[in-house]
C-alpha atoms as a PDB file:
ATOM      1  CA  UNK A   1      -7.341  14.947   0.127  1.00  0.00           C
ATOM      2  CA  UNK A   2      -6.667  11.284   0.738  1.00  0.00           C
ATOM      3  CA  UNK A   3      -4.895   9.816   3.505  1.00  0.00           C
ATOM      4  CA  UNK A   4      -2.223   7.017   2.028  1.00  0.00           C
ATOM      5  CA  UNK A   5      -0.370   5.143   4.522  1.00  0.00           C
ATOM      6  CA  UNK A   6       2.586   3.919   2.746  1.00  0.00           C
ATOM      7  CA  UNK A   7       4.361   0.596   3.934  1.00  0.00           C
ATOM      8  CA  UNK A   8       8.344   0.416   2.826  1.00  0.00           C
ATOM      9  CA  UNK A   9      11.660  -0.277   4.936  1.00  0.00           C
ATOM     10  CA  UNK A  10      14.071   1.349   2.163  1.00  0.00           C
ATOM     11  CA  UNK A  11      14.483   4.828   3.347  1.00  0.00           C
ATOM     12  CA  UNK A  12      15.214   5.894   0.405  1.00  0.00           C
ATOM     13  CA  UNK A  13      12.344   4.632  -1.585  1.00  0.00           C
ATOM     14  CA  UNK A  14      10.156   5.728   1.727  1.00  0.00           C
ATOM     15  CA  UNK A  15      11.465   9.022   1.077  1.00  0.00           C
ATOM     16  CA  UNK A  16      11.006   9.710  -2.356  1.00  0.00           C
ATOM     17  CA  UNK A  17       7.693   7.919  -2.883  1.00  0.00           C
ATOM     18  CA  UNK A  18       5.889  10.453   0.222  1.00  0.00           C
ATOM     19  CA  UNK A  19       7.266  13.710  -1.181  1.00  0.00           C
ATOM     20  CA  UNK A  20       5.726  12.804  -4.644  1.00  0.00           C
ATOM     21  CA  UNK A  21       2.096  12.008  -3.520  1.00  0.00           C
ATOM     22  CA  UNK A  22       2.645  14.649  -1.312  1.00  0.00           C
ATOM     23  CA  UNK A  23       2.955  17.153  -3.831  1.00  0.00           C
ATOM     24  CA  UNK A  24       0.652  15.761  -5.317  1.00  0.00           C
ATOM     25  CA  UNK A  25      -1.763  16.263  -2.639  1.00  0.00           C
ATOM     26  CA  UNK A  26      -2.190  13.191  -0.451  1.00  0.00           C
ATOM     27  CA  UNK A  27      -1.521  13.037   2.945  1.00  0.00           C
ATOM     28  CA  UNK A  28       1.367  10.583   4.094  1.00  0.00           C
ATOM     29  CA  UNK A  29       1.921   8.970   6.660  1.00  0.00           C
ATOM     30  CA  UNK A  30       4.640   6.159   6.881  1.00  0.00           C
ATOM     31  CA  UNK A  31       5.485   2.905   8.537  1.00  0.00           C
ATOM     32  CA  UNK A  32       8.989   0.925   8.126  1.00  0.00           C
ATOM     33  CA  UNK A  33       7.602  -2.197   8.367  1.00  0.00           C
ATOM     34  CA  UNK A  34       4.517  -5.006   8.629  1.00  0.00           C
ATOM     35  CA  UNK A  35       3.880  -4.616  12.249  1.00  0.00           C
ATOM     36  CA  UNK A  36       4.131  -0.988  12.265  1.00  0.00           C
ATOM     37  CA  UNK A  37       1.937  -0.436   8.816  1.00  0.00           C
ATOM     38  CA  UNK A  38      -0.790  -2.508  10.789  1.00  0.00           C
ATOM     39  CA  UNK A  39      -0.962  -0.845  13.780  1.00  0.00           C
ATOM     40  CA  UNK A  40      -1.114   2.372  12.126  1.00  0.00           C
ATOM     41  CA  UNK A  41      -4.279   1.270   9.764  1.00  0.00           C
ATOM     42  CA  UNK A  42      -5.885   0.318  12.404  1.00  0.00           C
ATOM     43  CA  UNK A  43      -5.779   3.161  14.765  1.00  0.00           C
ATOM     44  CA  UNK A  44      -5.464   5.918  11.564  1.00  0.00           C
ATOM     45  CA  UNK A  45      -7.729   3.943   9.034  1.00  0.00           C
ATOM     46  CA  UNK A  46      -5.835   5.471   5.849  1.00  0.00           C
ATOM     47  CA  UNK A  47      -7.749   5.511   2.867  1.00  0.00           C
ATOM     48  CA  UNK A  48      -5.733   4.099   0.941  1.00  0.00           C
ATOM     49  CA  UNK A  49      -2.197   1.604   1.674  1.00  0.00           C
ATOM     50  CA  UNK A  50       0.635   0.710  -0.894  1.00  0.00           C
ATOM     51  CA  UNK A  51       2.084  -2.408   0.785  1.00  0.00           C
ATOM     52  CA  UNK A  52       5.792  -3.058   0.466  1.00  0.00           C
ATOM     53  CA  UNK A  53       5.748  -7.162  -0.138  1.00  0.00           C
ATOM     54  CA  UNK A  54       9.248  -7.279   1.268  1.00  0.00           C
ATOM     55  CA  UNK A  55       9.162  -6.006   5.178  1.00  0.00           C
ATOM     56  CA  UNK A  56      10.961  -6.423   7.982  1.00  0.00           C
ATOM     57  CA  UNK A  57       8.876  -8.112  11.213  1.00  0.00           C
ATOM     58  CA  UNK A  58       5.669  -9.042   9.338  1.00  0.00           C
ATOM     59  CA  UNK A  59       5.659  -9.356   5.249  1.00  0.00           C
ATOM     60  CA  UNK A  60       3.752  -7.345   3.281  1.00  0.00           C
ATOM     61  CA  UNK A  61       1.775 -10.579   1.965  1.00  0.00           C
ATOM     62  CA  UNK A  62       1.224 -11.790   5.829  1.00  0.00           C
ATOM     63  CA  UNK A  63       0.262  -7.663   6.648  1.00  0.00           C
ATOM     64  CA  UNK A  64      -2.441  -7.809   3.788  1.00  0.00           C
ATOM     65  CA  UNK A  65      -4.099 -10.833   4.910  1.00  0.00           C
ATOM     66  CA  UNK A  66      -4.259  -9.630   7.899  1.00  0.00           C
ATOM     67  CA  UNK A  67      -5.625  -6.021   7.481  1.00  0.00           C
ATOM     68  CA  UNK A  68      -8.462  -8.196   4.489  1.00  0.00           C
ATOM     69  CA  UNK A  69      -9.295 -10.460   7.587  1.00  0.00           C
ATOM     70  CA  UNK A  70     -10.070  -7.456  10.301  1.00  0.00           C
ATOM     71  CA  UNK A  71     -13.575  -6.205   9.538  1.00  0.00           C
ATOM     72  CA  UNK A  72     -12.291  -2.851  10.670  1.00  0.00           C
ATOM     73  CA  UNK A  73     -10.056  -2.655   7.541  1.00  0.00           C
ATOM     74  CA  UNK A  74     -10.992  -4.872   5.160  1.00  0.00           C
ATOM     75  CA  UNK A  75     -12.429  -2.325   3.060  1.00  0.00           C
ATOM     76  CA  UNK A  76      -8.652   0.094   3.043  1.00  0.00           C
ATOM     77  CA  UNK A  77      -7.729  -0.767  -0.235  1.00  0.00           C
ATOM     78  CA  UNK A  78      -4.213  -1.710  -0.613  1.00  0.00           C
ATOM     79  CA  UNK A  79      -1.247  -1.156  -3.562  1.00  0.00           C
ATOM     80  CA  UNK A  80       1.283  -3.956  -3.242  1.00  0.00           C
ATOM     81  CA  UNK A  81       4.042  -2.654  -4.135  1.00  0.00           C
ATOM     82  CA  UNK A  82       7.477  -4.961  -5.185  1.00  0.00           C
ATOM     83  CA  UNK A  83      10.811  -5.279  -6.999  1.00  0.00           C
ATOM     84  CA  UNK A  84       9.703  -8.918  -7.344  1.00  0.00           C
ATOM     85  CA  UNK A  85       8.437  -8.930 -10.990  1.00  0.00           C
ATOM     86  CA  UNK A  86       8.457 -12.661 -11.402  1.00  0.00           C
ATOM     87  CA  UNK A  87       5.389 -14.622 -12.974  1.00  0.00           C
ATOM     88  CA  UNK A  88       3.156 -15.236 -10.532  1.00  0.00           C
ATOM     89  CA  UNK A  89       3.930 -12.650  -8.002  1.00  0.00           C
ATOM     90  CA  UNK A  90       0.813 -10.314  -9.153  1.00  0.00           C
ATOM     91  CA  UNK A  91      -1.348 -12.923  -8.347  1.00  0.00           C
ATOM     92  CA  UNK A  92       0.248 -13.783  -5.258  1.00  0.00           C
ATOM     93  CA  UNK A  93      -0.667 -10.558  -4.057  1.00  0.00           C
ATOM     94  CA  UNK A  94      -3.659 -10.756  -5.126  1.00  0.00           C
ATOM     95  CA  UNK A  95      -4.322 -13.953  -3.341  1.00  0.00           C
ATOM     96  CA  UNK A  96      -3.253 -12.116   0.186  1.00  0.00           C
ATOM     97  CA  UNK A  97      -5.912  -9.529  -0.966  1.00  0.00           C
ATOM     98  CA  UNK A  98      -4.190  -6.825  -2.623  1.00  0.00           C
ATOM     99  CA  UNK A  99      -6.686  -4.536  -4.445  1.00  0.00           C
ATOM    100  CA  UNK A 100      -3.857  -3.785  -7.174  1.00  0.00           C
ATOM    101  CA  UNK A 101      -0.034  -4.969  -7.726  1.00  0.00           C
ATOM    102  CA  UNK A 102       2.746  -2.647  -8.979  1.00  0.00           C
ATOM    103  CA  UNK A 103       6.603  -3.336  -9.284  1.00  0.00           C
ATOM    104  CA  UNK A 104       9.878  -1.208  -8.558  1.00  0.00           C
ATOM    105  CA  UNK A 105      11.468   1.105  -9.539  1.00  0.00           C
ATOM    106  CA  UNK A 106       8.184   3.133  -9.457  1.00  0.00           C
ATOM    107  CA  UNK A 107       6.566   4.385 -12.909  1.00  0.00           C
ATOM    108  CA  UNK A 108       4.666   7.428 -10.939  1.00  0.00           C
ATOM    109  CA  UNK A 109       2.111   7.943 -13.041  1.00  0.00           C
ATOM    110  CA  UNK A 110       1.045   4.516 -13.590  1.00  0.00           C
ATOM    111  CA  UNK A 111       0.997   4.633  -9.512  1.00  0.00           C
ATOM    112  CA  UNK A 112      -1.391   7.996  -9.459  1.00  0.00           C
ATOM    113  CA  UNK A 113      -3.756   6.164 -11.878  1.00  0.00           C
ATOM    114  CA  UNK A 114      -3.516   3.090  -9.841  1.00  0.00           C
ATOM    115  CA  UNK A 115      -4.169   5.032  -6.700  1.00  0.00           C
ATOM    116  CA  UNK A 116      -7.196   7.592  -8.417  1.00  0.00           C
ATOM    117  CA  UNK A 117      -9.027   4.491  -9.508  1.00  0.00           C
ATOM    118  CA  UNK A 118      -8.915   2.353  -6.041  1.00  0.00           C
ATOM    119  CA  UNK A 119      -9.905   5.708  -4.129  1.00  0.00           C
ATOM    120  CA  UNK A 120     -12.727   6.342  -6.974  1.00  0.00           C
ATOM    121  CA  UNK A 121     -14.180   2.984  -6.639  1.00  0.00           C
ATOM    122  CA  UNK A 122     -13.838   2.986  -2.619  1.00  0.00           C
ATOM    123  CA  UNK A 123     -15.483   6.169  -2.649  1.00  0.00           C
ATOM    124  CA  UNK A 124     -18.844   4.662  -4.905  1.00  0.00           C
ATOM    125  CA  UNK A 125     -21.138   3.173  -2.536  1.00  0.00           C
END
């Protein structure tokens, strides 16, 4: 199954969203903030990153750009993920290069079908 590397400093949040996709299959692997979440896509190469928007060290918006700009993983696709659920924060995301844009607290299965269709179109050459 897929490899998700999921970006969040709430522990609790970190905790509950990796047991979920977990059961549901995916491998998980976690970082507790910007910094981290790069280093680990670029040395693990997930297939797949939700993106916490709010981090510690680096943003998630800053993180994004950064991981769109490296040829290495420009083509991860990435989940941002927020509380923020003002107008205009999807498409700030989506400006730093988020794939898709979801808000807290998590609707699960409107994540799954997020995630499904990202890793189905990455997957089509």
């Amino acid at each position: 199954m897929a490899k998700i590397l999921l970006v969040e400093d709430n522990e609790m949040n970190r905790d509950m969203l990796s047991r979920r996709l977990t059961r549901k299959g995916y491998e998980v692997t976690t970082a507790i903030d910007g910094k981290e979440g790069l280093d680990y896509a670029r040395t693990e190469l997930p297939d797949l990153i939700i993106m916490d928007m709010s981090l510690p060290v680096i943003d998630g918006w800053t993180a994004t750009a950064m991981l769109k700009q490296d040829p290495q993983t420009q083509h991860i696709p990435v989940i941002g993920f927020s509380a923020h659920a003002m107008i205009g924060d999807r498409e700030k995301g989506m400006k730093a290069g988020c794939d898709d844009y979801d808000t807290k607290p998590v609707e699960f299965p409107r994540l799954i079908a997020k995630i499904e269709a990202l890793l189905k179109s990455a997957a089509t050459p």
